[in-house]
C-alpha atoms as a PDB file:
ATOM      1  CA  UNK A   1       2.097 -33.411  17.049  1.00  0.00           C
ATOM      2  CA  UNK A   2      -0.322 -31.695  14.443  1.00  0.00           C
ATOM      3  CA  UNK A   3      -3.505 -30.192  14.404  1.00  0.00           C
ATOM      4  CA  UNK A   4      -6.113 -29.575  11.313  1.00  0.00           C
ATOM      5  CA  UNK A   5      -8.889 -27.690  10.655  1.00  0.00           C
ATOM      6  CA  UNK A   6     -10.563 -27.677   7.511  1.00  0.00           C
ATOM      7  CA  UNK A   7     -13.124 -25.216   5.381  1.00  0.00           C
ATOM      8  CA  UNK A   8     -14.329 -24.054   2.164  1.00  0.00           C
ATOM      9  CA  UNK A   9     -13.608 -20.898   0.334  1.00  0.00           C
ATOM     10  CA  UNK A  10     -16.132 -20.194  -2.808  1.00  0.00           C
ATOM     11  CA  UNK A  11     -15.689 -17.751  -5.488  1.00  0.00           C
ATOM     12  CA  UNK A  12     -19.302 -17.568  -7.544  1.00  0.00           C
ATOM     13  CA  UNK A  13     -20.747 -15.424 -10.192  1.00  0.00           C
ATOM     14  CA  UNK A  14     -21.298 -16.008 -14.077  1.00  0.00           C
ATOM     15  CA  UNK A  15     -17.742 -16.067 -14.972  1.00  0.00           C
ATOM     16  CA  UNK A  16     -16.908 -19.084 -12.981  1.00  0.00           C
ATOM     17  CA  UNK A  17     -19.881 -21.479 -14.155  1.00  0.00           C
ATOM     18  CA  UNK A  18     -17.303 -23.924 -16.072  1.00  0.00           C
ATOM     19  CA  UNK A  19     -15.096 -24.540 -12.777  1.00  0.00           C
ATOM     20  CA  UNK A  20     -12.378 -22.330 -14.670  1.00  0.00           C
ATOM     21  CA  UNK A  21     -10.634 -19.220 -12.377  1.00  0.00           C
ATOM     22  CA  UNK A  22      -7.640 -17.414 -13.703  1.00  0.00           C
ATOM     23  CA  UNK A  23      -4.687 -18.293 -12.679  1.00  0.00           C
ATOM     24  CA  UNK A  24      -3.455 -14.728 -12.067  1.00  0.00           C
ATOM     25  CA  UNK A  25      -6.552 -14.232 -10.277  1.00  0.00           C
ATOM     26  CA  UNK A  26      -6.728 -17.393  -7.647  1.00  0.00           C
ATOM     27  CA  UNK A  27      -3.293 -17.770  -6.867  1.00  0.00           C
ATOM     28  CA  UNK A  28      -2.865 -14.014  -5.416  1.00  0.00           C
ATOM     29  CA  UNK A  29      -5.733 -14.600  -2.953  1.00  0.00           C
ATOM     30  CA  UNK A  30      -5.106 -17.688  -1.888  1.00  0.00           C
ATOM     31  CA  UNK A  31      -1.033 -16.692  -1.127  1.00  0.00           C
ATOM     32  CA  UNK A  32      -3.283 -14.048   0.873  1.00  0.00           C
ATOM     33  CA  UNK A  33      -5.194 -16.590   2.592  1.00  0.00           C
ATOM     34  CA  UNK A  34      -2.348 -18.360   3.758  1.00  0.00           C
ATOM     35  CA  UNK A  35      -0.662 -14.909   4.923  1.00  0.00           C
ATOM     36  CA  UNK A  36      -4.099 -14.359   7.040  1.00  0.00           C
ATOM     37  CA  UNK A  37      -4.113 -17.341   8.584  1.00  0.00           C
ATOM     38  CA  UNK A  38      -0.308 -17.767   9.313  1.00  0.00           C
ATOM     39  CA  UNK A  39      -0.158 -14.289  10.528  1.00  0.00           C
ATOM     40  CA  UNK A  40      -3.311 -15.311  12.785  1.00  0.00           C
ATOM     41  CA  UNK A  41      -0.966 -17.925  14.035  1.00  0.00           C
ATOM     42  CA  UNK A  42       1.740 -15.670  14.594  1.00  0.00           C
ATOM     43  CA  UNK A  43      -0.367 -13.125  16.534  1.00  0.00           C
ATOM     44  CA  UNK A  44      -1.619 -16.542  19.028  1.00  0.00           C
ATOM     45  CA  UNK A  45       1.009 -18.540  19.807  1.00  0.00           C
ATOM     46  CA  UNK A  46       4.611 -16.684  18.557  1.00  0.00           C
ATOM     47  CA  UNK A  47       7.259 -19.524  17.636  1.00  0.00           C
ATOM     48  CA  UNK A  48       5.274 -22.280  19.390  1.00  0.00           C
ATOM     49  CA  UNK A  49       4.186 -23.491  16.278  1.00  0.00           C
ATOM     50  CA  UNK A  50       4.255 -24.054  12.405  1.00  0.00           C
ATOM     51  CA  UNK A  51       1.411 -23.714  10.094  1.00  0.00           C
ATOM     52  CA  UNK A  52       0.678 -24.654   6.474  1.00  0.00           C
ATOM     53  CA  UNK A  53      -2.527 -24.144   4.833  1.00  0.00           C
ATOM     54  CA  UNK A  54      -3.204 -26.822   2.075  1.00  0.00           C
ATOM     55  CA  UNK A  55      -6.006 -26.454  -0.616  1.00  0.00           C
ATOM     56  CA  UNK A  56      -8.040 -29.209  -2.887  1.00  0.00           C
ATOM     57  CA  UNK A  57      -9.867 -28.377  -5.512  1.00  0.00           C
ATOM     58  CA  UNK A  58     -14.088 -29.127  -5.832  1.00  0.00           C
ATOM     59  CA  UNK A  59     -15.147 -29.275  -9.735  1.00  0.00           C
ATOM     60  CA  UNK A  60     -18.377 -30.270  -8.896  1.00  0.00           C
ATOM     61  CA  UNK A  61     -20.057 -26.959  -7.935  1.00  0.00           C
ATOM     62  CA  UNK A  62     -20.825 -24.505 -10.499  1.00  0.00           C
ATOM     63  CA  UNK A  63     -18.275 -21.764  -9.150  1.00  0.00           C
ATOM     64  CA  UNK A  64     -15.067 -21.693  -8.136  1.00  0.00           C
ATOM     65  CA  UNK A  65     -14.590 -24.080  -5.097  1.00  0.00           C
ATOM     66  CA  UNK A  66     -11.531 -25.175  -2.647  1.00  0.00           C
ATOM     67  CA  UNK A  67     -11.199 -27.004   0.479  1.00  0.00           C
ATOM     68  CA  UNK A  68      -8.518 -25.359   2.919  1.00  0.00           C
ATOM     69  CA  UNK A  69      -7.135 -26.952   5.561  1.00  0.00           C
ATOM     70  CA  UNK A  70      -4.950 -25.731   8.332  1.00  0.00           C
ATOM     71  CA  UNK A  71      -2.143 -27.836   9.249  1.00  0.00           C
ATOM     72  CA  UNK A  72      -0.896 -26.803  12.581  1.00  0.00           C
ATOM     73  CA  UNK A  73       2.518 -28.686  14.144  1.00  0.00           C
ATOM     74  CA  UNK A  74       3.232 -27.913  17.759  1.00  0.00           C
ATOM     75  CA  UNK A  75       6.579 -28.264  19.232  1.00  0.00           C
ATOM     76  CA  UNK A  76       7.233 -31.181  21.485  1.00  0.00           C
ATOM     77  CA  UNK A  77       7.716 -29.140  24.600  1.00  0.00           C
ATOM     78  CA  UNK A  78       4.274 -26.878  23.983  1.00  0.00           C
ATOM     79  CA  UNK A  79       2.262 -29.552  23.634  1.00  0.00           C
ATOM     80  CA  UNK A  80       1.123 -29.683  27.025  1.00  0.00           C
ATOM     81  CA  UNK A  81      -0.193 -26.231  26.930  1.00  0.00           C
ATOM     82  CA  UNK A  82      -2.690 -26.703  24.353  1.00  0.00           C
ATOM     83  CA  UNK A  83      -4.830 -28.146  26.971  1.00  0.00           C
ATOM     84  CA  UNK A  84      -4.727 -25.064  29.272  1.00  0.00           C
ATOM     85  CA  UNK A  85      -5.772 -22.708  26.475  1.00  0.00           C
ATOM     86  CA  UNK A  86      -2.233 -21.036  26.157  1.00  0.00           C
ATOM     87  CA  UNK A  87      -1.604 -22.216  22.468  1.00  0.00           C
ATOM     88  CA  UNK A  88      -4.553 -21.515  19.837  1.00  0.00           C
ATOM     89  CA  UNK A  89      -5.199 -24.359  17.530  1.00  0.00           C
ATOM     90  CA  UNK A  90      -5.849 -24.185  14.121  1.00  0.00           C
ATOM     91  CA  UNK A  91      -9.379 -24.714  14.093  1.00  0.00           C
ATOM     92  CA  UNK A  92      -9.827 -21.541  17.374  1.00  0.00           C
ATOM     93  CA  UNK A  93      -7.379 -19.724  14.453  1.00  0.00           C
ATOM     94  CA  UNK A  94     -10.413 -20.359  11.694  1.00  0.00           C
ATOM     95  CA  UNK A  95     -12.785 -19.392  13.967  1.00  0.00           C
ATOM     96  CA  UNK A  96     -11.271 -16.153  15.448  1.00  0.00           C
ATOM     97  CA  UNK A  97     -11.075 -15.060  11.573  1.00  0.00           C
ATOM     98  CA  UNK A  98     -14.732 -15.620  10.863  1.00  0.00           C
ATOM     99  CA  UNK A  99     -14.019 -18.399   8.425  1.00  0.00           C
ATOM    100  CA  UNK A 100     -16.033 -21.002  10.590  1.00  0.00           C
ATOM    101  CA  UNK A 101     -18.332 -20.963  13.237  1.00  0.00           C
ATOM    102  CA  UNK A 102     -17.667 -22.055  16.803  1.00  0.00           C
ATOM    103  CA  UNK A 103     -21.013 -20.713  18.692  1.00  0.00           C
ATOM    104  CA  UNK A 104     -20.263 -17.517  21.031  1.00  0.00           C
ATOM    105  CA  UNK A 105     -16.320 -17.484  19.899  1.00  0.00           C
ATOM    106  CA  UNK A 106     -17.423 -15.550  16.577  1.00  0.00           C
ATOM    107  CA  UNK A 107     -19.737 -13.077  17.839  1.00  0.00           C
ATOM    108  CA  UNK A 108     -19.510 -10.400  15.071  1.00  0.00           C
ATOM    109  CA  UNK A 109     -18.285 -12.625  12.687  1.00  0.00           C
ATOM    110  CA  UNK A 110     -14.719 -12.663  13.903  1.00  0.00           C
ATOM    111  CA  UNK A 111     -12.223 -10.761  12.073  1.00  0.00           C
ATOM    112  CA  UNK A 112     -13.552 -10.413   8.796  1.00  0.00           C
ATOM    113  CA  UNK A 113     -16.977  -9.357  10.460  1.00  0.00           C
ATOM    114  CA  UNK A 114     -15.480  -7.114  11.674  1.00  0.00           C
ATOM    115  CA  UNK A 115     -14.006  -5.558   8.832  1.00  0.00           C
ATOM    116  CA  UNK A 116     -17.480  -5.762   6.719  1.00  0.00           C
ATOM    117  CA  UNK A 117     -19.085  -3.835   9.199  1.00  0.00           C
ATOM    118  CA  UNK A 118     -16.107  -1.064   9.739  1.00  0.00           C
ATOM    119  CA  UNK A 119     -17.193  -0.782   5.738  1.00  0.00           C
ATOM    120  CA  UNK A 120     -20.884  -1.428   5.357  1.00  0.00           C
ATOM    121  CA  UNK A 121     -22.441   2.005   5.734  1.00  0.00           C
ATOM    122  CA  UNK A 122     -20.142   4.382   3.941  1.00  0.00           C
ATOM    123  CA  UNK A 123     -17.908   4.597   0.610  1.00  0.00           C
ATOM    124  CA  UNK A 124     -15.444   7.363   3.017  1.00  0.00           C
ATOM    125  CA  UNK A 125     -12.676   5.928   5.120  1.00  0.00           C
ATOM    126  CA  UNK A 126     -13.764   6.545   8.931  1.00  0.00           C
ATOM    127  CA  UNK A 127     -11.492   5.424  11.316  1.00  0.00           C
ATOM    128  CA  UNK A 128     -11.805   3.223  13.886  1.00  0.00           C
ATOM    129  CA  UNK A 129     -11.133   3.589  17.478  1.00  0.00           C
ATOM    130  CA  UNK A 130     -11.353   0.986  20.270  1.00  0.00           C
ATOM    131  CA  UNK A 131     -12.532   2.796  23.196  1.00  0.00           C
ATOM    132  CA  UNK A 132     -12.790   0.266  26.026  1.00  0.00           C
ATOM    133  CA  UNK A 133     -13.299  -3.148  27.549  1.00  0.00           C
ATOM    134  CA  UNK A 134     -16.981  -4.160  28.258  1.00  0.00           C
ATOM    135  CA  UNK A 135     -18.919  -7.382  28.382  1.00  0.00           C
ATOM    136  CA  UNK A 136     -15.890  -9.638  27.847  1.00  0.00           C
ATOM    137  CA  UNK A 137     -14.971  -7.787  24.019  1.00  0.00           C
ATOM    138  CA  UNK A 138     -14.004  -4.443  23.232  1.00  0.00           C
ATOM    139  CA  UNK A 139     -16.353  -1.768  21.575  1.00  0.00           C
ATOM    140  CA  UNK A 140     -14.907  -0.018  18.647  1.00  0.00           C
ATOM    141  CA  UNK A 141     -16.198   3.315  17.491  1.00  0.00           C
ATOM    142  CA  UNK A 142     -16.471   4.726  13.971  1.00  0.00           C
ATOM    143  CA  UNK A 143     -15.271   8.363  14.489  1.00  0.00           C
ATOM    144  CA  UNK A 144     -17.698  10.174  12.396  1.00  0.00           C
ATOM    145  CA  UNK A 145     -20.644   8.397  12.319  1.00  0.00           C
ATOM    146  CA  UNK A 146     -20.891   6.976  15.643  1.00  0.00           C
ATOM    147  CA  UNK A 147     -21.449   3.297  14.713  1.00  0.00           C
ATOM    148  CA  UNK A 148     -20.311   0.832  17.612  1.00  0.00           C
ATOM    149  CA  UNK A 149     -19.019  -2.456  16.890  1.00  0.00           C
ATOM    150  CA  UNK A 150     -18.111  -5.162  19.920  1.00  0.00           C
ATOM    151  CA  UNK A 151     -15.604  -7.742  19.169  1.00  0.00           C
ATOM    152  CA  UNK A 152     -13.790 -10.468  21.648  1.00  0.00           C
ATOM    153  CA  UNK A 153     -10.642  -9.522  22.709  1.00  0.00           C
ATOM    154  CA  UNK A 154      -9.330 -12.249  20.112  1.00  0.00           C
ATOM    155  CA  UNK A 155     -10.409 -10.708  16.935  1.00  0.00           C
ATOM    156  CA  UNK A 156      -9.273  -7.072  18.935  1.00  0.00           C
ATOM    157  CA  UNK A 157      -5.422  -8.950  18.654  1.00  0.00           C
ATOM    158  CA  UNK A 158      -5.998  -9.617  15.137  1.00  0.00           C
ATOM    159  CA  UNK A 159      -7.257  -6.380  13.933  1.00  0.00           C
ATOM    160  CA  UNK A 160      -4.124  -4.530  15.771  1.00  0.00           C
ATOM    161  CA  UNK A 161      -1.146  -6.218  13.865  1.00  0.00           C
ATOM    162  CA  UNK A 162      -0.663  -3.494  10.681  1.00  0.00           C
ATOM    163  CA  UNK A 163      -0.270  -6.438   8.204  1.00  0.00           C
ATOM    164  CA  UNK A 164      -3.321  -8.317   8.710  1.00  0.00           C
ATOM    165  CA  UNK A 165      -6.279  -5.512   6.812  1.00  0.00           C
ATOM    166  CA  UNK A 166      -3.824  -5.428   3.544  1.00  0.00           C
ATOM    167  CA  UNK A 167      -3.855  -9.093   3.077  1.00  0.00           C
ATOM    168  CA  UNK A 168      -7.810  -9.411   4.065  1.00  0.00           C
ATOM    169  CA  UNK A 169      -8.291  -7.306   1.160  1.00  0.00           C
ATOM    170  CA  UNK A 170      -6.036  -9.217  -1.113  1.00  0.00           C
ATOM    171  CA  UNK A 171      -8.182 -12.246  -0.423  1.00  0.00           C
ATOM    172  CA  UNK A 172     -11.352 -10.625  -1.296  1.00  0.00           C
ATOM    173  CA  UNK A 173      -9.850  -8.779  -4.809  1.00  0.00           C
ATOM    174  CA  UNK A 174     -11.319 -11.004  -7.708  1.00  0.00           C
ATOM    175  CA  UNK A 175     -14.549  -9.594  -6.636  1.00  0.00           C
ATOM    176  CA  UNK A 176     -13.702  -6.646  -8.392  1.00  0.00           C
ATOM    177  CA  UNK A 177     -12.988  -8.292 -11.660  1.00  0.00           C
ATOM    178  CA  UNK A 178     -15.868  -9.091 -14.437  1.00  0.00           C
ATOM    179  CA  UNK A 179     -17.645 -12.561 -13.830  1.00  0.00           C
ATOM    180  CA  UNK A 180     -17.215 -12.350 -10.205  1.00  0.00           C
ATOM    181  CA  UNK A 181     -19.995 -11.203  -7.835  1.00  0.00           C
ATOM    182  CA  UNK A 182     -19.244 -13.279  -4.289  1.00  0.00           C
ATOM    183  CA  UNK A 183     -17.274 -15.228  -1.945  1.00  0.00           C
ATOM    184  CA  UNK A 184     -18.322 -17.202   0.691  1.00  0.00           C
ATOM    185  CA  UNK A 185     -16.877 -19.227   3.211  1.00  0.00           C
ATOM    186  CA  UNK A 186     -18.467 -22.301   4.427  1.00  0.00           C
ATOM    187  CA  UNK A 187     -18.050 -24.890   6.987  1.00  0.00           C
ATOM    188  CA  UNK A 188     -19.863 -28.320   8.007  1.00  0.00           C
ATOM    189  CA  UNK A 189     -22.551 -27.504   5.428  1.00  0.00           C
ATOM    190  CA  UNK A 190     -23.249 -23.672   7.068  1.00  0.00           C
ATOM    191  CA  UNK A 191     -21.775 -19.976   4.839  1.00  0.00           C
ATOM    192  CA  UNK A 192     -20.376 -18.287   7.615  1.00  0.00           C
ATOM    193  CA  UNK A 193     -19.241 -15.704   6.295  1.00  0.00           C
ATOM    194  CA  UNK A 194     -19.738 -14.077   2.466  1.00  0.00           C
ATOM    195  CA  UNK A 195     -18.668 -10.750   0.945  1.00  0.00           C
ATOM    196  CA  UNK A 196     -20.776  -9.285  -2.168  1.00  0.00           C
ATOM    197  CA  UNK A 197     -18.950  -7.615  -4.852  1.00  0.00           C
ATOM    198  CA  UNK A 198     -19.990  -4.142  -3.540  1.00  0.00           C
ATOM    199  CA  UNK A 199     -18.941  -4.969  -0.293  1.00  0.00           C
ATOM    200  CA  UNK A 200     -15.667  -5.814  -1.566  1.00  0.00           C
ATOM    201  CA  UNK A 201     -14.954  -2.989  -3.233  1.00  0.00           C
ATOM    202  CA  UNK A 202     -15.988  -0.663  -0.359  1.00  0.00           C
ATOM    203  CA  UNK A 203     -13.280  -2.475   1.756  1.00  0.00           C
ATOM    204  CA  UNK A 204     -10.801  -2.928  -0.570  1.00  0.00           C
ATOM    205  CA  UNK A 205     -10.839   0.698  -1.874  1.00  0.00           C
ATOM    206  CA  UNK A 206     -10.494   1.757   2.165  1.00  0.00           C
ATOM    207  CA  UNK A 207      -7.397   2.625   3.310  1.00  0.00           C
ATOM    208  CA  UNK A 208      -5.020   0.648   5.334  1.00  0.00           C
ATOM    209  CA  UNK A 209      -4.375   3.399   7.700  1.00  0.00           C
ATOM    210  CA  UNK A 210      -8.335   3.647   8.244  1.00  0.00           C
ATOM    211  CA  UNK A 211      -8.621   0.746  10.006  1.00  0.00           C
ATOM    212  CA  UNK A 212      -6.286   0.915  12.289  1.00  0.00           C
ATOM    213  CA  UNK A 213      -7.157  -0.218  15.983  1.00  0.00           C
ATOM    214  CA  UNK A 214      -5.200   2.559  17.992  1.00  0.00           C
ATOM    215  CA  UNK A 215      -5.402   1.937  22.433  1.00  0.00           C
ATOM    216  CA  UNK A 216      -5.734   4.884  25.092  1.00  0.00           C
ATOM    217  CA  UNK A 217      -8.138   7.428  25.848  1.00  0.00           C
ATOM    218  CA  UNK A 218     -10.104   9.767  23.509  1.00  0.00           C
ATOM    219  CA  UNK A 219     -10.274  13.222  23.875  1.00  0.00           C
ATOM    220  CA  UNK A 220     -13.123  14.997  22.074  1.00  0.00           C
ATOM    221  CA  UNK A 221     -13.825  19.046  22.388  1.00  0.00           C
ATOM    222  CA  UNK A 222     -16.222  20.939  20.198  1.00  0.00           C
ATOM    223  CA  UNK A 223     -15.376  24.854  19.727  1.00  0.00           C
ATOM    224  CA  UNK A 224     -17.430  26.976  17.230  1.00  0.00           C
ATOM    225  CA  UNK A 225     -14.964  28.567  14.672  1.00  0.00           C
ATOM    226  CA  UNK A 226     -14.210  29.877  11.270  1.00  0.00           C
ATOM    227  CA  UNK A 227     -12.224  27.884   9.420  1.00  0.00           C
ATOM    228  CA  UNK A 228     -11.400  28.677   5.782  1.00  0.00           C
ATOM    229  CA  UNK A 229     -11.818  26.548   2.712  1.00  0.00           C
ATOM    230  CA  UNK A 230      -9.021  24.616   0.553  1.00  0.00           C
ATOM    231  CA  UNK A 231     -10.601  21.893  -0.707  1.00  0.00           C
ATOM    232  CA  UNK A 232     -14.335  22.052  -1.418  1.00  0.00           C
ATOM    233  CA  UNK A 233     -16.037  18.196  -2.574  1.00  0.00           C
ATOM    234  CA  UNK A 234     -18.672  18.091  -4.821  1.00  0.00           C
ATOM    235  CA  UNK A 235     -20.134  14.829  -4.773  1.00  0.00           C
ATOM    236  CA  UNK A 236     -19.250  12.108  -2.431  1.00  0.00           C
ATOM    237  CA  UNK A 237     -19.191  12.831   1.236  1.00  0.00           C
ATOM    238  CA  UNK A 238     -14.800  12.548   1.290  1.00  0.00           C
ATOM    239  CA  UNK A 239     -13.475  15.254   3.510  1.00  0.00           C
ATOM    240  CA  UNK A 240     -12.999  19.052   2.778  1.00  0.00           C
ATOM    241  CA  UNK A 241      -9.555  20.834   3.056  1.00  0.00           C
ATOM    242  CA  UNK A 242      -9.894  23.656   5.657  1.00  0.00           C
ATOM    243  CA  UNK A 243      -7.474  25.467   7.595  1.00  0.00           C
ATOM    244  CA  UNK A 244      -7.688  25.543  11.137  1.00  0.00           C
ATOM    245  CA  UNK A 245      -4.911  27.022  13.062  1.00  0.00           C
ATOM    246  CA  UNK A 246      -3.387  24.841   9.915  1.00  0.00           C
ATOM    247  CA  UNK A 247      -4.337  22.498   7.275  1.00  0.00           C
ATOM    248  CA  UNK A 248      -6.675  20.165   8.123  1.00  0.00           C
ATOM    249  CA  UNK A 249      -9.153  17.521   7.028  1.00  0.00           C
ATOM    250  CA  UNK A 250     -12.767  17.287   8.110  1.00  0.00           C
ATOM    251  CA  UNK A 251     -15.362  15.355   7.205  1.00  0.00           C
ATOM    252  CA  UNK A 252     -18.752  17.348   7.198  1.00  0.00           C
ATOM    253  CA  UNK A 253     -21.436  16.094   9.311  1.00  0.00           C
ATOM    254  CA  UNK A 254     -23.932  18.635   8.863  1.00  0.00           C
ATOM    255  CA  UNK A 255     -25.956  16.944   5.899  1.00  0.00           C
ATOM    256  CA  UNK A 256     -28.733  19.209   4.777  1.00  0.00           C
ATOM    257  CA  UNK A 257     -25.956  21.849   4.521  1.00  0.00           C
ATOM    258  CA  UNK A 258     -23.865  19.497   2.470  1.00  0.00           C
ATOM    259  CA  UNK A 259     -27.126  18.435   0.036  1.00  0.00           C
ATOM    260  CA  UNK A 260     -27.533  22.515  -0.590  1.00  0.00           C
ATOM    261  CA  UNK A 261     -23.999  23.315  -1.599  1.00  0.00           C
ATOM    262  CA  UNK A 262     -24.012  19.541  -3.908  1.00  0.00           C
ATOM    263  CA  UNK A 263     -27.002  20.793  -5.369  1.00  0.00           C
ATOM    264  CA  UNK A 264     -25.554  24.114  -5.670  1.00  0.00           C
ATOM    265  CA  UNK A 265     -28.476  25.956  -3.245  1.00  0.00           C
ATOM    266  CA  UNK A 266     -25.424  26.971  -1.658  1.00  0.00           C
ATOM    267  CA  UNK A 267     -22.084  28.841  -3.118  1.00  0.00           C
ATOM    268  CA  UNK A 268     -19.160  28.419  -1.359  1.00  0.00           C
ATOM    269  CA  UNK A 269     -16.678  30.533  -3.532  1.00  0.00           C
ATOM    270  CA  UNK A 270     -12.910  29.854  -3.966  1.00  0.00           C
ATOM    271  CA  UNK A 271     -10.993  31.661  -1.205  1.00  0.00           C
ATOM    272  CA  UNK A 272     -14.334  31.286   1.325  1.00  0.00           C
ATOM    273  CA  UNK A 273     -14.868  30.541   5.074  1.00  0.00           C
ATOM    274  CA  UNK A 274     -17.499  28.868   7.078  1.00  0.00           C
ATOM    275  CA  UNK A 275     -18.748  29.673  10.400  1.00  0.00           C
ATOM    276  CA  UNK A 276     -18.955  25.646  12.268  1.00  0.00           C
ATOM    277  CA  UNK A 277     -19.170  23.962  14.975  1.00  0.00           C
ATOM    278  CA  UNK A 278     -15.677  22.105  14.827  1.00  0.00           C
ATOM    279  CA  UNK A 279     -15.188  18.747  16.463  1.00  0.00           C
ATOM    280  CA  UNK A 280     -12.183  17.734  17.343  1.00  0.00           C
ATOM    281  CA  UNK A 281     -11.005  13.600  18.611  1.00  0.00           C
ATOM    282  CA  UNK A 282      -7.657  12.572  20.099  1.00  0.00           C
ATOM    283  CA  UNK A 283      -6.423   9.823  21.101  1.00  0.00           C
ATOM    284  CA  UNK A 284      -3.776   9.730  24.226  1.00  0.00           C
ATOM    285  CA  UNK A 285      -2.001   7.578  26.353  1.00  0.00           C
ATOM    286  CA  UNK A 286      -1.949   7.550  30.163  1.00  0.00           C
ATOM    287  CA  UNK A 287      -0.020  10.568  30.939  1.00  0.00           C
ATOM    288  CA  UNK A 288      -2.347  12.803  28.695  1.00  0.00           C
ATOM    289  CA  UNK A 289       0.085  12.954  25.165  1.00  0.00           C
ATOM    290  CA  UNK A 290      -1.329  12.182  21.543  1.00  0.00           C
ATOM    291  CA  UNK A 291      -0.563   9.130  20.108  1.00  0.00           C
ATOM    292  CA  UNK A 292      -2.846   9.821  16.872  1.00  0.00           C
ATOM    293  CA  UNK A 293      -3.412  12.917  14.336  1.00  0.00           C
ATOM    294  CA  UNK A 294      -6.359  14.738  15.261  1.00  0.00           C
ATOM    295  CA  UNK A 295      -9.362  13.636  13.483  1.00  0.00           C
ATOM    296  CA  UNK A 296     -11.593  16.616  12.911  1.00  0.00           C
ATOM    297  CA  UNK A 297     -15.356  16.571  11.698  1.00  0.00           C
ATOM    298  CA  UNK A 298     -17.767  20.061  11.264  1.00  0.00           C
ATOM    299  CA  UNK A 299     -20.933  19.349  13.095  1.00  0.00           C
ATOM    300  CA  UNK A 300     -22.810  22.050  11.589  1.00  0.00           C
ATOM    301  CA  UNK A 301     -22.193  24.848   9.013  1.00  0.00           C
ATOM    302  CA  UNK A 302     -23.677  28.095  10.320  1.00  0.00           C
ATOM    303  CA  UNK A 303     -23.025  29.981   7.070  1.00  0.00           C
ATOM    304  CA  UNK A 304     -20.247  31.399   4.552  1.00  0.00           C
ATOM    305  CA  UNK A 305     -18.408  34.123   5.062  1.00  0.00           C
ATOM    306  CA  UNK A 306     -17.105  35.325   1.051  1.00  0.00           C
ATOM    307  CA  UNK A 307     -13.308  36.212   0.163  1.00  0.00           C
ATOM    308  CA  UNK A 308     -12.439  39.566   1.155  1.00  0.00           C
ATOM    309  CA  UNK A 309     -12.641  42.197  -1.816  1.00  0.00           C
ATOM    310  CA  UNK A 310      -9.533  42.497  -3.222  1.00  0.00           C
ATOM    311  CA  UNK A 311      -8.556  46.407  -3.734  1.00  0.00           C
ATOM    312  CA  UNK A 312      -6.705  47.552  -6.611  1.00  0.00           C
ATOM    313  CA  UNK A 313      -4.253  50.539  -6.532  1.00  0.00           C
ATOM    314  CA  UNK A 314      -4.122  52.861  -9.914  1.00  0.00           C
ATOM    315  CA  UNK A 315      -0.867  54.379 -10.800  1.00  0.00           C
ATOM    316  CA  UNK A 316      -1.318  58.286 -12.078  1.00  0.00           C
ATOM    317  CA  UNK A 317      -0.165  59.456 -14.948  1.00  0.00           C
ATOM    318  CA  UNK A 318      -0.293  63.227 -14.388  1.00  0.00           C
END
């Protein structure tokens, strides 16, 4: 028994007007394509089924156009449960990923929704935490800006297997060659989904480790501190080497502080501290142990203390 579900994948921009897409280029992201998707499958239904993804080529746009189709064979035996929801067809699969639309079942754009908006408002890697159940989808935090994203618990299953954000970005990298500026998905006439070349390169250039979707509780304590500074950053808003009991990484919320010393109203020389209010998240499981690093952020910068003097001891020659 099979199932099929069908959409389009576009590449566009000025270097794809003649229908032509390098070779090196295409075939890359569309092995990726097929890794999303199978591994999609893999996360749904285990060994209950087989999946190939097939592509045809449209020469009639002006871009870079295929037709995917999911090919879906379900054992003999399984068959039955399709019909209770236990197995996830191919065309659920497409939807759960955001590559076509199925009403309320993509709210948030499924799983590459999801992923544009970990990425939309910042060049720095913030991870992402899923806090809790509510409304039927779990809310994920940004930790550091305090952006909120709710998914279904579908796309949550997605986002949690470690292979699945490497091979989303493989899909979207010949955005970040010349001639290419966006790709778009479509489906019954309707883009549902479509990644600009900046957006591409804001997710691609994330880390994998940023986005991982890590369960249990968060702790969070503030404590006003000194902590002293490795690792200054000059432009950008990347985090700052500090040590704190040892060394750490901290992102530095406190922006009007952060414009002075980037503007250099502020000097923070080598070998300085700074008086902050240092926040501190942790994630633990149900008996109250860590199960993540510490991810550390300085609220507010009260001031700078300077390097102590350093003395310097003549030896006598009388």
């Amino acid at each position: 028994m099979g199932r099929r579900a069908h959409a389009i994948i576009r590449y566009d921009g000025p270097g794809l007007s003649q229908h032509e897409m390098d070779v090196h280029d295409l075939a890359p992201a569309l092995l990726a394509l097929g890794d999303v998707c199978k591994i999609a499958n893999e996360v749904f239904n285990g060994q209950g089924t087989s999946l190939q993804v097939l592509v045809r080529a449209d020469v009639e746009q002006k871009c870079f156009q295929l037709q995917i189709q999911l090919v879906q064979t379900l054992y003999e035996q399984l068959t039955v449960l399709l019909d209770d929801g236990t197995i996830q067809d191919a065309k659920n699969i497409l939807e759960w990923l955001g590559i076509i639309s199925g009403g309320s079942i993509i709210v948030g754009g499924g799983l590459f929704g999801l992923y544009k908006a970990i990425t939309r408002n910042s060049d720095d890697a913030l991870p992402v935490v899923a806090v809790k159940a509510e409304g039927g989808g779990i809310v994920y935090q940004v930790v550091g800006d305090g952006t909120t994203i709710v998914v279904p618990h579908r796309v949550h299953q997605l986002a949690q297997d470690p292979r699945m954000f490497p091979a989303v970005k493989r899909v979207l990298t010949p955005l970040t060659k010349d001639g290419y500026e966006r790709l778009e998905f479509e489906y019954d006439g309707t883009i549902t989904q479509y990644f600009s070349r900046e957006e591409a390169r804001r997710l691609i250039q994330t880390p994998d480790e940023a986005v991982q979707i890590l369960d249990g509780t968060e702790l969070v304590s503030t404590i006003k501190t000194q902590v002293r500074v490795r690792k200054a950053i000059y432009d950008g808003n990347a985090k700052w080497g500090v040590m704190y009991k040892k060394g750490i990484e901290a992102r530095i919320a406190h922006e009007e502080w952060l414009r002075d010393f980037q503007h250099a109203r502020i000097h923070v020389p080598p070998g300085s501290s700074l008086i902050v209010d240092l926040e501190e998240r942790v994630r633990v499981d149900d008996k109250g142990e860590a199960i993540a690093e510490p991810v550390y952020t300085i609220l507010h910068v009260y001031g700078v203390v300077p390097p102590p003097e350093q003395m310097t001891f003549g030896l006598s020659t009388d």
